[in-house]
N, C-alpha and C. Protein backbone atom coordinates (compact mmCIF):
# COMPACT_ATOMS: atom_id res chain seq x y z
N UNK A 1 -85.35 97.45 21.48
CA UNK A 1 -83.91 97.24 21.66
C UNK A 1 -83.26 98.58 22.04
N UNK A 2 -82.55 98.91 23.19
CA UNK A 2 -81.59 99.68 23.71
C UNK A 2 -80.42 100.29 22.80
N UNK A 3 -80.47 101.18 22.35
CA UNK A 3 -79.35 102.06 21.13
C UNK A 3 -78.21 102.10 22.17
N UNK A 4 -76.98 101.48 22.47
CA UNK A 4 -75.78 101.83 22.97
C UNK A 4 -74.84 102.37 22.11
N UNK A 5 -73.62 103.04 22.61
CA UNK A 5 -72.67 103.93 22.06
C UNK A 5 -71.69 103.83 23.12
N UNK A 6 -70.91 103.17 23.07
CA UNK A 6 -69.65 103.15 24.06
C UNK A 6 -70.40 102.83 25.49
N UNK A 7 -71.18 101.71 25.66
CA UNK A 7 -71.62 101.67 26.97
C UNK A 7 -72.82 103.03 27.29
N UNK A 8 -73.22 103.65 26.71
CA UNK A 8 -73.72 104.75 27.15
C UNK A 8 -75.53 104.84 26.49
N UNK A 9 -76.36 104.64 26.88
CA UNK A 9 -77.72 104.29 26.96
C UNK A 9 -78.11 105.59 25.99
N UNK A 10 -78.12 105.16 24.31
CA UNK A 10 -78.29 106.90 23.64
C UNK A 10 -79.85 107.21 24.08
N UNK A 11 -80.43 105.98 23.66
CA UNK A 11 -82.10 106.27 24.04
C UNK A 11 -82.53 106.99 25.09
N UNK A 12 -82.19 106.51 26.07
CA UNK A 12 -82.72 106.67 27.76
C UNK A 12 -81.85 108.65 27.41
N UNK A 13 -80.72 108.84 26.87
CA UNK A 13 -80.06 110.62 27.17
C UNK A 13 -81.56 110.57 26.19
N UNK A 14 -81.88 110.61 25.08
CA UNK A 14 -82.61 111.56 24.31
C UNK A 14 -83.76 111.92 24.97
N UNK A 15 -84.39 110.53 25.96
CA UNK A 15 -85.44 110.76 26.73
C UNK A 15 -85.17 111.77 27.42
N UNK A 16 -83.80 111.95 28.00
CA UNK A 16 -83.89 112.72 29.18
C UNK A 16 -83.92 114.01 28.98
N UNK A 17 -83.47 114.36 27.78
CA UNK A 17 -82.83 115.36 27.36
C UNK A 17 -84.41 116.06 26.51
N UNK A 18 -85.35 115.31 26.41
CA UNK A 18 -86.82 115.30 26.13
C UNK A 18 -87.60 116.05 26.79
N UNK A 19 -87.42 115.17 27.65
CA UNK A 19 -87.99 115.55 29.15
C UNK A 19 -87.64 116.61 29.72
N UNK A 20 -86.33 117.26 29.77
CA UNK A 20 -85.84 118.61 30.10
C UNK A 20 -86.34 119.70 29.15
N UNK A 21 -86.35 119.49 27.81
CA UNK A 21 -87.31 120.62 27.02
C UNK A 21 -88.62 120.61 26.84
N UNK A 22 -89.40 120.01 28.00
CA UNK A 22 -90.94 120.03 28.35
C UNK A 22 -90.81 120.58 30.01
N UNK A 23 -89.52 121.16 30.53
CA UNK A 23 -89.59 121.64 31.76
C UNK A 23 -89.82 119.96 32.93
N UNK A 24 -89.24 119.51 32.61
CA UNK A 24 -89.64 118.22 33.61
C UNK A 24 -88.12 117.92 34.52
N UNK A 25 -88.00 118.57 35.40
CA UNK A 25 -87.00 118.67 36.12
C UNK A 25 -86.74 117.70 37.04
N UNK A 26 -87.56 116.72 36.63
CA UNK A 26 -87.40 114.90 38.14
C UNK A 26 -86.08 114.64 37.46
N UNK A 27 -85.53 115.12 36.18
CA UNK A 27 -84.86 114.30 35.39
C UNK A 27 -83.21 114.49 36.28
N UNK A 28 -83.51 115.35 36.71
CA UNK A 28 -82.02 115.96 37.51
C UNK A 28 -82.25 114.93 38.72
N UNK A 29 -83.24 114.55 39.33
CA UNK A 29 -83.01 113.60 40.75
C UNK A 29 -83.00 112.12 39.90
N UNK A 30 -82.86 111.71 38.87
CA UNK A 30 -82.83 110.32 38.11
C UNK A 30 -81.37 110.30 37.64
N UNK A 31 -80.38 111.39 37.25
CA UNK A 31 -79.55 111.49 37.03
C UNK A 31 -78.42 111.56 37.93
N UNK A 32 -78.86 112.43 39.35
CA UNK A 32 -78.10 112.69 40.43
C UNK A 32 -77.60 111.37 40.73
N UNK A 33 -78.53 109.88 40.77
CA UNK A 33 -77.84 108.78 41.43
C UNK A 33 -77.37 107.87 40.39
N UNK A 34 -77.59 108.10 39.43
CA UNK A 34 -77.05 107.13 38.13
C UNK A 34 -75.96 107.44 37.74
N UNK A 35 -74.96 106.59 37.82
CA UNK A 35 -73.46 106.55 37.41
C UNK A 35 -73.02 106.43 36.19
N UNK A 36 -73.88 106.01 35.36
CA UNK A 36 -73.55 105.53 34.26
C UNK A 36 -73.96 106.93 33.35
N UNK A 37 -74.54 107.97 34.06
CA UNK A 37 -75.29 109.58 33.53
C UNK A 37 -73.64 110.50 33.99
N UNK A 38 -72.89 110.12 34.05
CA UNK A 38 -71.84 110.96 34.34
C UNK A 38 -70.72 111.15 33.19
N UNK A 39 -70.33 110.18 32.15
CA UNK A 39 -70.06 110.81 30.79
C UNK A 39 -71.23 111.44 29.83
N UNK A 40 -72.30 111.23 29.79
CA UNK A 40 -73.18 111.55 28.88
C UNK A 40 -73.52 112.98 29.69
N UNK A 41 -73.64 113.51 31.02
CA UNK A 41 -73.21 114.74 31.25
C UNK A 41 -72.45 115.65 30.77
N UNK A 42 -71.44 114.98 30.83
CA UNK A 42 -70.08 116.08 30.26
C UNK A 42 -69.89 116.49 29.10
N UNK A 43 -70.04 115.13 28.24
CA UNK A 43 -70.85 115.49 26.92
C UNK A 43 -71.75 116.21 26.96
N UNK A 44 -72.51 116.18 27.31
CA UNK A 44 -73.83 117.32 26.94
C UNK A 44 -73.10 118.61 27.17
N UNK A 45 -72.48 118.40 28.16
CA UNK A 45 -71.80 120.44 28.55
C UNK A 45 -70.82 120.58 27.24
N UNK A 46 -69.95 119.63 26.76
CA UNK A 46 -69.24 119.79 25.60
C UNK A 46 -70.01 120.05 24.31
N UNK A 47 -71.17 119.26 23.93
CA UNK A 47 -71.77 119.37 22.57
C UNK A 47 -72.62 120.71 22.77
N UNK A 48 -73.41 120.92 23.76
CA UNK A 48 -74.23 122.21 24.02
C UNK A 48 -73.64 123.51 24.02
N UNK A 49 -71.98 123.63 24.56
CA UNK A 49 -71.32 124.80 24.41
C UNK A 49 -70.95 124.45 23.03
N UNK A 50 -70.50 123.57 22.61
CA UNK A 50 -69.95 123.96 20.94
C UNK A 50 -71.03 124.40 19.81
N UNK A 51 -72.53 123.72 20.01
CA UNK A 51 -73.47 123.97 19.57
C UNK A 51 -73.85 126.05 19.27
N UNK A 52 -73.80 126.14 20.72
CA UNK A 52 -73.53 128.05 20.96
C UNK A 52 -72.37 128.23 20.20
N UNK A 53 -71.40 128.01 20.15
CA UNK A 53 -70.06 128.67 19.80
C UNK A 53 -70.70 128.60 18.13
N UNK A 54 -71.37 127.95 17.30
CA UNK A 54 -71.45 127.68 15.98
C UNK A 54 -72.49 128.63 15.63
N UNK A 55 -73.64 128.70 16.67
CA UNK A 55 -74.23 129.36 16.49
C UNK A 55 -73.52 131.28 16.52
N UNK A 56 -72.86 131.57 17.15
CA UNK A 56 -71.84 132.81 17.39
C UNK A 56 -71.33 132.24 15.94
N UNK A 57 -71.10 131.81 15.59
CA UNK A 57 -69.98 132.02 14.29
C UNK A 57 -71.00 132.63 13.69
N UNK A 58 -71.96 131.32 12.94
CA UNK A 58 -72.66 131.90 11.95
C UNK A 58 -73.57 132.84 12.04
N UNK A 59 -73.25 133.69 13.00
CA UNK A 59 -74.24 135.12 13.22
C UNK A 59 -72.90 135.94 12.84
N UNK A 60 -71.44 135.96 13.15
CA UNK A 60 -70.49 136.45 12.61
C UNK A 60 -70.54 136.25 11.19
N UNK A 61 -70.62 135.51 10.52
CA UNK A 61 -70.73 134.95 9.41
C UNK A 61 -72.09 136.01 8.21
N UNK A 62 -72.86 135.33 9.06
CA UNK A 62 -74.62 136.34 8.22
C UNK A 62 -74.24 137.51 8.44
N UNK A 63 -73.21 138.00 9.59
CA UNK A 63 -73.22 139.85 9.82
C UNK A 63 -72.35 140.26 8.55
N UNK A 64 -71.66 139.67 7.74
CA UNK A 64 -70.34 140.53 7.04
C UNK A 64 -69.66 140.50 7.56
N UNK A 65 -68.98 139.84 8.72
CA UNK A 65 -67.48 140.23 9.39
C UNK A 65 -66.69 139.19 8.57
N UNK A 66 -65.53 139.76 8.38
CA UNK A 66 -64.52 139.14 8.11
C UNK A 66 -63.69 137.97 8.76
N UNK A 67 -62.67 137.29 8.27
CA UNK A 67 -62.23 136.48 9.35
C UNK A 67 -62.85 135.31 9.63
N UNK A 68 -63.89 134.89 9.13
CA UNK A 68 -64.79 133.61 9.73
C UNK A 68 -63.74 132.38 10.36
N UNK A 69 -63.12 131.94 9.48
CA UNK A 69 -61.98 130.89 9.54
C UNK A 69 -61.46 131.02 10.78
N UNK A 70 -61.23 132.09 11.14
CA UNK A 70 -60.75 132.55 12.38
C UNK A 70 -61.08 132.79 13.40
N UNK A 71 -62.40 132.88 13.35
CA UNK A 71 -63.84 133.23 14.28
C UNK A 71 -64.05 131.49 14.35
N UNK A 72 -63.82 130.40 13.28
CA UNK A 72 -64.21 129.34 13.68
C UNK A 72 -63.22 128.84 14.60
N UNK A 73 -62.20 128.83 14.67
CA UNK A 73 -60.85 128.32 15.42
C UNK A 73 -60.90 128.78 16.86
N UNK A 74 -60.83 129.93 16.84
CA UNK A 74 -60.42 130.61 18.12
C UNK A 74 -61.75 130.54 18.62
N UNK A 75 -62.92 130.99 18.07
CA UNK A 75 -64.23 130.89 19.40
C UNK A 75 -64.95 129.80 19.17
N UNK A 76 -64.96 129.02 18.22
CA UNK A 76 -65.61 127.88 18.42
C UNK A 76 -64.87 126.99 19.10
N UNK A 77 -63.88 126.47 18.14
CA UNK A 77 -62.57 125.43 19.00
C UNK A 77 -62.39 125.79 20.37
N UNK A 78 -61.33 127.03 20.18
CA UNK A 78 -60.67 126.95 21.34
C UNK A 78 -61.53 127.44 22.63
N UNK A 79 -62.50 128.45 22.28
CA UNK A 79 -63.55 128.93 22.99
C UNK A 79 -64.16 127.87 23.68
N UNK A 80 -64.95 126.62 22.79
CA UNK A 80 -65.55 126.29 23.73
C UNK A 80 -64.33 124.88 24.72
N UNK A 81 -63.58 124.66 24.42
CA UNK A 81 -62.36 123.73 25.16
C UNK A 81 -62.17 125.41 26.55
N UNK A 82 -61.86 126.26 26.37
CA UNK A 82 -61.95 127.12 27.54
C UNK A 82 -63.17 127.39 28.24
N UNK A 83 -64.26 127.34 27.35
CA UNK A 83 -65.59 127.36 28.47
C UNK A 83 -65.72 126.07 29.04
N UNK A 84 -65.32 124.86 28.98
CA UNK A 84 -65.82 123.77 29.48
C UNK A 84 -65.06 123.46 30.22
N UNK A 85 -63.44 123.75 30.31
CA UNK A 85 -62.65 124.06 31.19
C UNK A 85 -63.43 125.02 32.74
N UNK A 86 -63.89 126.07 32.21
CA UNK A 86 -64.08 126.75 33.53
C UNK A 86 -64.98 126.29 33.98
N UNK A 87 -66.52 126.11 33.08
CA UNK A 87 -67.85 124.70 33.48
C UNK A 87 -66.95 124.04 34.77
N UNK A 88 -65.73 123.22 34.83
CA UNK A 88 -65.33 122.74 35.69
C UNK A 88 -65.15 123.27 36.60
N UNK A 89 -64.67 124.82 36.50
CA UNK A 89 -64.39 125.63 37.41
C UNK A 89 -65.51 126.14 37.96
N UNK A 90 -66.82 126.21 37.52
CA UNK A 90 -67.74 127.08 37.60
C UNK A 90 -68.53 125.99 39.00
N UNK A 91 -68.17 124.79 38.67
CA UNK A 91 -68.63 123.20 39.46
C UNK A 91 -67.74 123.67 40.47
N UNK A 92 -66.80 123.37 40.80
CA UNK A 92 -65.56 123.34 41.94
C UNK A 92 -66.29 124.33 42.60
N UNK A 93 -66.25 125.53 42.50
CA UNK A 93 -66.79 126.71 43.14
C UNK A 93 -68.03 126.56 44.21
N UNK A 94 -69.17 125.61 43.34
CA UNK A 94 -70.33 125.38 43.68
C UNK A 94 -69.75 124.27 44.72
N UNK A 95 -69.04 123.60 44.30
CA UNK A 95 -69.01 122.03 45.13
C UNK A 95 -67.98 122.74 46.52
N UNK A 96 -66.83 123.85 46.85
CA UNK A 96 -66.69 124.06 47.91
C UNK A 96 -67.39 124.93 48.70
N UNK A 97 -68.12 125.89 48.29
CA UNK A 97 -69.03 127.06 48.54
C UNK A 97 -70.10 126.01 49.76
N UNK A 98 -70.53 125.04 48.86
CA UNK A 98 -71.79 124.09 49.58
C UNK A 98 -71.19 123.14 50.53
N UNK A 99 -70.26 122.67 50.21
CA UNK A 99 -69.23 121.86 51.09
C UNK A 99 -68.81 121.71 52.14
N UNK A 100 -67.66 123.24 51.98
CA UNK A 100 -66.97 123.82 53.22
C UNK A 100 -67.38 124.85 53.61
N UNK A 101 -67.83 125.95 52.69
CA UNK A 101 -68.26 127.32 53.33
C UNK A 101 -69.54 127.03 54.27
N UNK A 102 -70.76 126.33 53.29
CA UNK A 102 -71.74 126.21 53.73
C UNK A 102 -72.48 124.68 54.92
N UNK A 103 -71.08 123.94 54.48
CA UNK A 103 -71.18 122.88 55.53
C UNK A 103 -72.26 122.02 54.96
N UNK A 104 -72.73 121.98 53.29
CA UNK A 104 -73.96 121.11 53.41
C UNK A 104 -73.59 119.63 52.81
N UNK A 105 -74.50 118.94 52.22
CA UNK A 105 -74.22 117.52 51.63
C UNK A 105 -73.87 117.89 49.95
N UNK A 106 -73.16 117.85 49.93
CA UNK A 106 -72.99 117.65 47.94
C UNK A 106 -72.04 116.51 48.18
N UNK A 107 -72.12 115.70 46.68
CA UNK A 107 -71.37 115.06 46.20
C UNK A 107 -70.96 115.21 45.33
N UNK A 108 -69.18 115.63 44.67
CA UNK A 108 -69.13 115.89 43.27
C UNK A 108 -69.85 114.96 42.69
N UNK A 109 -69.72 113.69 42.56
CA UNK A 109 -70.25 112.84 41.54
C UNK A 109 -71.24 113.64 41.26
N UNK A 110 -72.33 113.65 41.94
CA UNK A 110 -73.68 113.74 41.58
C UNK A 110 -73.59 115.16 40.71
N UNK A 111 -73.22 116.16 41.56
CA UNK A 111 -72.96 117.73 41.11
C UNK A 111 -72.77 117.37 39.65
N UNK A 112 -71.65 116.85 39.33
CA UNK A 112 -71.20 116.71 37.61
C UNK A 112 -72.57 116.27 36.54
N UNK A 113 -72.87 115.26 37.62
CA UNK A 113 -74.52 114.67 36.49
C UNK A 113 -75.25 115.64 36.36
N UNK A 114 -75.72 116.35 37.44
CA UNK A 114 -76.91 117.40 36.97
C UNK A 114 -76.61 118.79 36.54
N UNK A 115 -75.44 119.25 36.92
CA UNK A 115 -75.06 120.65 36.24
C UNK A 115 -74.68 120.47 34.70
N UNK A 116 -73.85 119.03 34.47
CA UNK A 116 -74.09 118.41 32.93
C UNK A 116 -75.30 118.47 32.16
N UNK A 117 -76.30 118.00 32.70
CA UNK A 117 -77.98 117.87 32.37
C UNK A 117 -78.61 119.34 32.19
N UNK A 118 -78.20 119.83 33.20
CA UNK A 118 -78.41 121.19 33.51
C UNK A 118 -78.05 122.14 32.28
N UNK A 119 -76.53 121.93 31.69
CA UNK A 119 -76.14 122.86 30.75
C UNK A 119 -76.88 122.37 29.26
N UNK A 120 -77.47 121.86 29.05
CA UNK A 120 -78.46 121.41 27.97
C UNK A 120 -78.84 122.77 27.34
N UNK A 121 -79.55 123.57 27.90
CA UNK A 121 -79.71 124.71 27.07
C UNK A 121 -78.63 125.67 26.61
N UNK A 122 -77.72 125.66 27.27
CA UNK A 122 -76.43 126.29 26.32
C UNK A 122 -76.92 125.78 24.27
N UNK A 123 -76.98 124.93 24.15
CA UNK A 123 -77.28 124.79 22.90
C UNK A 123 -78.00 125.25 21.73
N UNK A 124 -79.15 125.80 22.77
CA UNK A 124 -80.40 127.43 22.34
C UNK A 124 -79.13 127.98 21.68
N UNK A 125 -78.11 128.56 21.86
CA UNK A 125 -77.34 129.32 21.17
C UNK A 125 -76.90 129.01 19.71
N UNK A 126 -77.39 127.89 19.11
CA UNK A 126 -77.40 127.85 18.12
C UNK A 126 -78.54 129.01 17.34
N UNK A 127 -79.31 129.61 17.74
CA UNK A 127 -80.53 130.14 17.32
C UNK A 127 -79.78 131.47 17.30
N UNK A 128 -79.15 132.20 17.46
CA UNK A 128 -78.41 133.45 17.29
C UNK A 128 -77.91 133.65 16.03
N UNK A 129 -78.03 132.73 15.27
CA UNK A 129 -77.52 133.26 13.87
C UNK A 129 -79.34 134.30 13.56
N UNK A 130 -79.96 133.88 13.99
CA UNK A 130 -81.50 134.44 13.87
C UNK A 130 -81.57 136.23 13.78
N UNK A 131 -81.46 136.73 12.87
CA UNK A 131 -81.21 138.62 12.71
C UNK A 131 -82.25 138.91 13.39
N UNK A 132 -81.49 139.74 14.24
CA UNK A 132 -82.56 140.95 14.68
C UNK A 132 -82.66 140.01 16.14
N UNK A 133 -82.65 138.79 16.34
CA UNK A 133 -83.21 138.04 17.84
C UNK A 133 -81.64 137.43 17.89
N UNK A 134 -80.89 137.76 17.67
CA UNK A 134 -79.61 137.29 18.10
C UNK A 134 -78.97 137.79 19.56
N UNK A 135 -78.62 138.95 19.95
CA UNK A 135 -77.87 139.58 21.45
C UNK A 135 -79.20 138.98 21.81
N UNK A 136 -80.36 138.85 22.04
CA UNK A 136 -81.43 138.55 22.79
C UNK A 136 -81.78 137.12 22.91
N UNK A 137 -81.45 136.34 22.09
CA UNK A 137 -81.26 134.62 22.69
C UNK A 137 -80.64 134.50 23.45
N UNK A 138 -78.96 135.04 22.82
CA UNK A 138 -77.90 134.81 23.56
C UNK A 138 -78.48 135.32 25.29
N UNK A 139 -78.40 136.32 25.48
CA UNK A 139 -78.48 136.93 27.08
C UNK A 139 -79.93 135.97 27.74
N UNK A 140 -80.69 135.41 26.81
CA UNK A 140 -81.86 134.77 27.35
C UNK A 140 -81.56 133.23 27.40
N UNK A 141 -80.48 132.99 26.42
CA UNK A 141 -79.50 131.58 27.07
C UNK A 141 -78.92 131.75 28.50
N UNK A 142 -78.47 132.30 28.08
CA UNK A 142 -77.20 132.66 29.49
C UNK A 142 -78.62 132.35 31.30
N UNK A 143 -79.50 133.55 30.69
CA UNK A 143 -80.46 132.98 31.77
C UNK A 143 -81.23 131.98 32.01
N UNK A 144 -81.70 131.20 31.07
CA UNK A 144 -82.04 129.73 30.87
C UNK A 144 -80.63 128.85 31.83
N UNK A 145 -79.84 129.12 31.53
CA UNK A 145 -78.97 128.12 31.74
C UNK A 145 -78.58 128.30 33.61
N UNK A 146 -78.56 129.95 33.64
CA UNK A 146 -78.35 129.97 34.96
C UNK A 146 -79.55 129.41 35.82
N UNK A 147 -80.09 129.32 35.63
CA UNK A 147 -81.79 128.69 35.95
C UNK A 147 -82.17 127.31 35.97
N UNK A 148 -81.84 126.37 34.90
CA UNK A 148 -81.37 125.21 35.71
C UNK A 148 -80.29 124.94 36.21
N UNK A 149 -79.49 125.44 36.30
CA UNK A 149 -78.61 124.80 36.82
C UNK A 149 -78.85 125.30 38.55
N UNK A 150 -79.31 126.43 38.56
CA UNK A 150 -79.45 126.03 40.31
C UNK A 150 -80.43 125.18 40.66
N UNK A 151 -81.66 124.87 39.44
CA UNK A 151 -82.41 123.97 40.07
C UNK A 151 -82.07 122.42 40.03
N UNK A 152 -81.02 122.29 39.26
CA UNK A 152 -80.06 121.33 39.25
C UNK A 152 -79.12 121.18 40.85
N UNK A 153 -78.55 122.12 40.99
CA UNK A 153 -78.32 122.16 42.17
C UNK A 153 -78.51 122.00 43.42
N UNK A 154 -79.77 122.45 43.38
CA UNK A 154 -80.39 121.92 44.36
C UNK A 154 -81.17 120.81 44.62
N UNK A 155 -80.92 120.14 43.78
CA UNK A 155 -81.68 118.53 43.58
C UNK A 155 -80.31 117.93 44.14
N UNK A 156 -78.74 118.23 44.30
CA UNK A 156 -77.49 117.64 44.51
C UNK A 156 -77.10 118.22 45.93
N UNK A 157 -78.20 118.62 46.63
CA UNK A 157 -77.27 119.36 47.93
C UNK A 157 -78.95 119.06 48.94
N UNK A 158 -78.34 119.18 50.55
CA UNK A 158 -79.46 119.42 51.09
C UNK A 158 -79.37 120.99 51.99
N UNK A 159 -78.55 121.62 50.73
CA UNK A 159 -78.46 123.11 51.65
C UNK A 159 -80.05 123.72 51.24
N UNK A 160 -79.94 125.01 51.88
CA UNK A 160 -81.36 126.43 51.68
C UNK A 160 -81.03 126.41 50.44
N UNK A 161 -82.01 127.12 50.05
CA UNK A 161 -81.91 127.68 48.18
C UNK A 161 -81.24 128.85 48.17
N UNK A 162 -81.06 129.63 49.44
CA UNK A 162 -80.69 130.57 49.31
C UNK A 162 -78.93 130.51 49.07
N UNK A 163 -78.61 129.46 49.91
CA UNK A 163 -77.00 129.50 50.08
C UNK A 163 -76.77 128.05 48.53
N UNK A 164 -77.23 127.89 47.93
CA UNK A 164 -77.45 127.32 46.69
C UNK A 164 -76.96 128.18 45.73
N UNK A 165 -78.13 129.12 45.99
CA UNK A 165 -78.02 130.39 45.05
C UNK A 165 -76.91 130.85 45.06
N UNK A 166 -76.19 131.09 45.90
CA UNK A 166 -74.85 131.74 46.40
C UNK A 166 -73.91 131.37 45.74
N UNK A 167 -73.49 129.96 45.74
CA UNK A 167 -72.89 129.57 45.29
C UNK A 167 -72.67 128.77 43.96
N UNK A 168 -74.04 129.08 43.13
CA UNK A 168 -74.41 129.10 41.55
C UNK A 168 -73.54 130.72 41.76
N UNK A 169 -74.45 131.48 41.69
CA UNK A 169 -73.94 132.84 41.19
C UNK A 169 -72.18 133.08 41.37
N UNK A 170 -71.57 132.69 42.44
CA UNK A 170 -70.70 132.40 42.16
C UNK A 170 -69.81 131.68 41.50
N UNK A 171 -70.13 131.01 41.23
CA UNK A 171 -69.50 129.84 40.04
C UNK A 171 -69.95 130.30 38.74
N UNK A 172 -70.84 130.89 38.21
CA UNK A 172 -71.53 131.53 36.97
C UNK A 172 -70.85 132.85 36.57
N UNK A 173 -71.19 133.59 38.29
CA UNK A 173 -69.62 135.13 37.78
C UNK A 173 -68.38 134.37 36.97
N UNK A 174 -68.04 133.94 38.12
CA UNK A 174 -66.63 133.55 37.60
C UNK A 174 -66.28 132.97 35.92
N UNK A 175 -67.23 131.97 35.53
CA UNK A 175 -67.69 131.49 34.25
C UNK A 175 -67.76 132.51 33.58
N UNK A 176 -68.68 133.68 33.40
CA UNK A 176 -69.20 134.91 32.26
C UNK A 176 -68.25 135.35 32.46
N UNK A 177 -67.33 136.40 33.90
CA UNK A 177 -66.23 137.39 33.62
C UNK A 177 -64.97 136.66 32.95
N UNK A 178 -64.80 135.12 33.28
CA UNK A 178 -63.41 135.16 32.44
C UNK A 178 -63.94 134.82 31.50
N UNK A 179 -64.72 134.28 31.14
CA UNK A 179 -65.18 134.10 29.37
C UNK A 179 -65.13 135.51 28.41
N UNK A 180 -65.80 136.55 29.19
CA UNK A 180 -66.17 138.20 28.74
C UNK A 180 -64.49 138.29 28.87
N UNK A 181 -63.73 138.23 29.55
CA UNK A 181 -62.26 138.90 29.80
C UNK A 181 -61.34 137.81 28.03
N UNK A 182 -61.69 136.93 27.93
CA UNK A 182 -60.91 136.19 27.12
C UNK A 182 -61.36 137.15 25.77
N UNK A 183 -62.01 137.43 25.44
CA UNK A 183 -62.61 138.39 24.21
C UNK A 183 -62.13 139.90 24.22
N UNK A 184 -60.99 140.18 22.68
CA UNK A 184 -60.81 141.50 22.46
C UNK A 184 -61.15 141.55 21.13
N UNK A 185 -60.55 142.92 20.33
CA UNK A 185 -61.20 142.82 18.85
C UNK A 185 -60.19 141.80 18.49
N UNK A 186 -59.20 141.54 19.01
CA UNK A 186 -58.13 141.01 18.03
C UNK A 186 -58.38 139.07 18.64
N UNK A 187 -58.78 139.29 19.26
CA UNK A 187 -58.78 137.53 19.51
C UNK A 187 -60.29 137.30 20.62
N UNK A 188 -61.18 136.45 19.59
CA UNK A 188 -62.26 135.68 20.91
C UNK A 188 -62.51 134.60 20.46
N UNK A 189 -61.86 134.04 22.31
CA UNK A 189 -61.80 132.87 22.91
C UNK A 189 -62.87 132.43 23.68
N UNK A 190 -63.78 133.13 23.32
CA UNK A 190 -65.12 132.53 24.05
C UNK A 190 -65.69 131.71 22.78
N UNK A 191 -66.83 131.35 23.36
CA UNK A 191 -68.25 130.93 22.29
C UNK A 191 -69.50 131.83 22.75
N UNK A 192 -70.34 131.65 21.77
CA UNK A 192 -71.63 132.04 22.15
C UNK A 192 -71.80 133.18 22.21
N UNK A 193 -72.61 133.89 23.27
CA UNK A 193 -73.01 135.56 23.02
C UNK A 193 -71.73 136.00 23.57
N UNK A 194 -70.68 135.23 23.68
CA UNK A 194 -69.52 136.43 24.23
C UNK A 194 -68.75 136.83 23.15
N UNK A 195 -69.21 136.51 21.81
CA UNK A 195 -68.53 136.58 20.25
C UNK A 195 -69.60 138.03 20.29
N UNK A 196 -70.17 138.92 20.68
CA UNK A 196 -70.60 140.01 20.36
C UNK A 196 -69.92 141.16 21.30
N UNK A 197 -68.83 141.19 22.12
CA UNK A 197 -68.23 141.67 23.01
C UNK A 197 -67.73 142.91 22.08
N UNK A 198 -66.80 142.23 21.37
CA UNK A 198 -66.10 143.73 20.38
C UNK A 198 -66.30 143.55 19.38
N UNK A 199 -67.76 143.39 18.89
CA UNK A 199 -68.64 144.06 17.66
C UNK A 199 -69.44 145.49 18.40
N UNK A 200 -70.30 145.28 19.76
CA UNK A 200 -70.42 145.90 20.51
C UNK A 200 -69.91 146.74 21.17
């Protein structure tokens, strides 16, 4: 029997989401045309960044810093509602870069399913509360994530990899510098390894 949740196939995400932490990347061309994979995307980019942002707390938390309550609000809450905000932004970027700059085939629809699928490892950032392997998940998230997602990408476009690439890295700058820019000592609005900005 099929586990549903608001119309939304839980079984078939866990598979998929299975299947992506054994490196099985068909899962991005099964997702690209399935319509019904386009909230359970977004979700995933929502639960996977908040997942990091908790993980950033409670490494704030195990360090002695003060403030937790406050560290939970501003970089978990509001942090990750601003990273998933720009996630959108970080998409748009990719979707005109390939579009118009580069003249190739994307479809947002599809784009949203697999860069959704794609951000799955954002959630590794729960593992940063881990002493001593904490700045080093985090920065080895960040590259996990930039990593499928262009190979996500390029399962949603019939551009080169090269002009792919282009326009990941662009959409990803843009993502890290305003995330890194939202973080001072007195207020961070990020999640994840950008909660080590001004401890650092």
């Amino acid at each position: 029997m099929v586990s549903q949740m608001g119309g939304m196939d839980v079984n078939a995400l866990v598979q998929r989401l299975r299947r992506l932490a054994m490196l099985d990347t068909s899962v991005f061309d099964e997702v690209r045309t399935d319509a019904a994979s386009t909230l359970p995307a977004i979700l995933i980019v929502v639960a996977a960044t908040l997942l990091s942002g908790v993980g950033g707390w409670l490494w704030w938390i195990f360090g002695g810093y003060s403030d937790s309550g406050t560290i939970l609000g501003k970089s978990v809450i509001i942090g990750t509602i601003v990273s998933v905000i720009l996630w959108f932004v970080w998409l748009g970027i990719v979707y005109v870069m390939l579009g118009q700059v580069f003249r190739a085939r994307v479809d947002s629809r599809e784009l949203v399913r697999v860069m959704g699928f794609a951000a799955a490892p954002l959630a590794l950032g729960l593992l940063m509360c881990i002493h001593k392997l904490d700045y080093g998940i985090g920065i080895a998230v960040l590259g996990i994530l930039f990593g499928t997602t262009q190979i996500a990408i390029q399962t949603a476009t019939d551009a080169p990899a090269g002009k792919a690439l282009a326009a990941n890295a662009a959409g990803f700058a843009v993502w890290v510098i305003v995330l890194n820019l939202l973080v001072t000592r007195d207020n961070i609005l990020a999640p994840g390894v950008f909660i080590f900005a001004p401890v650092f």
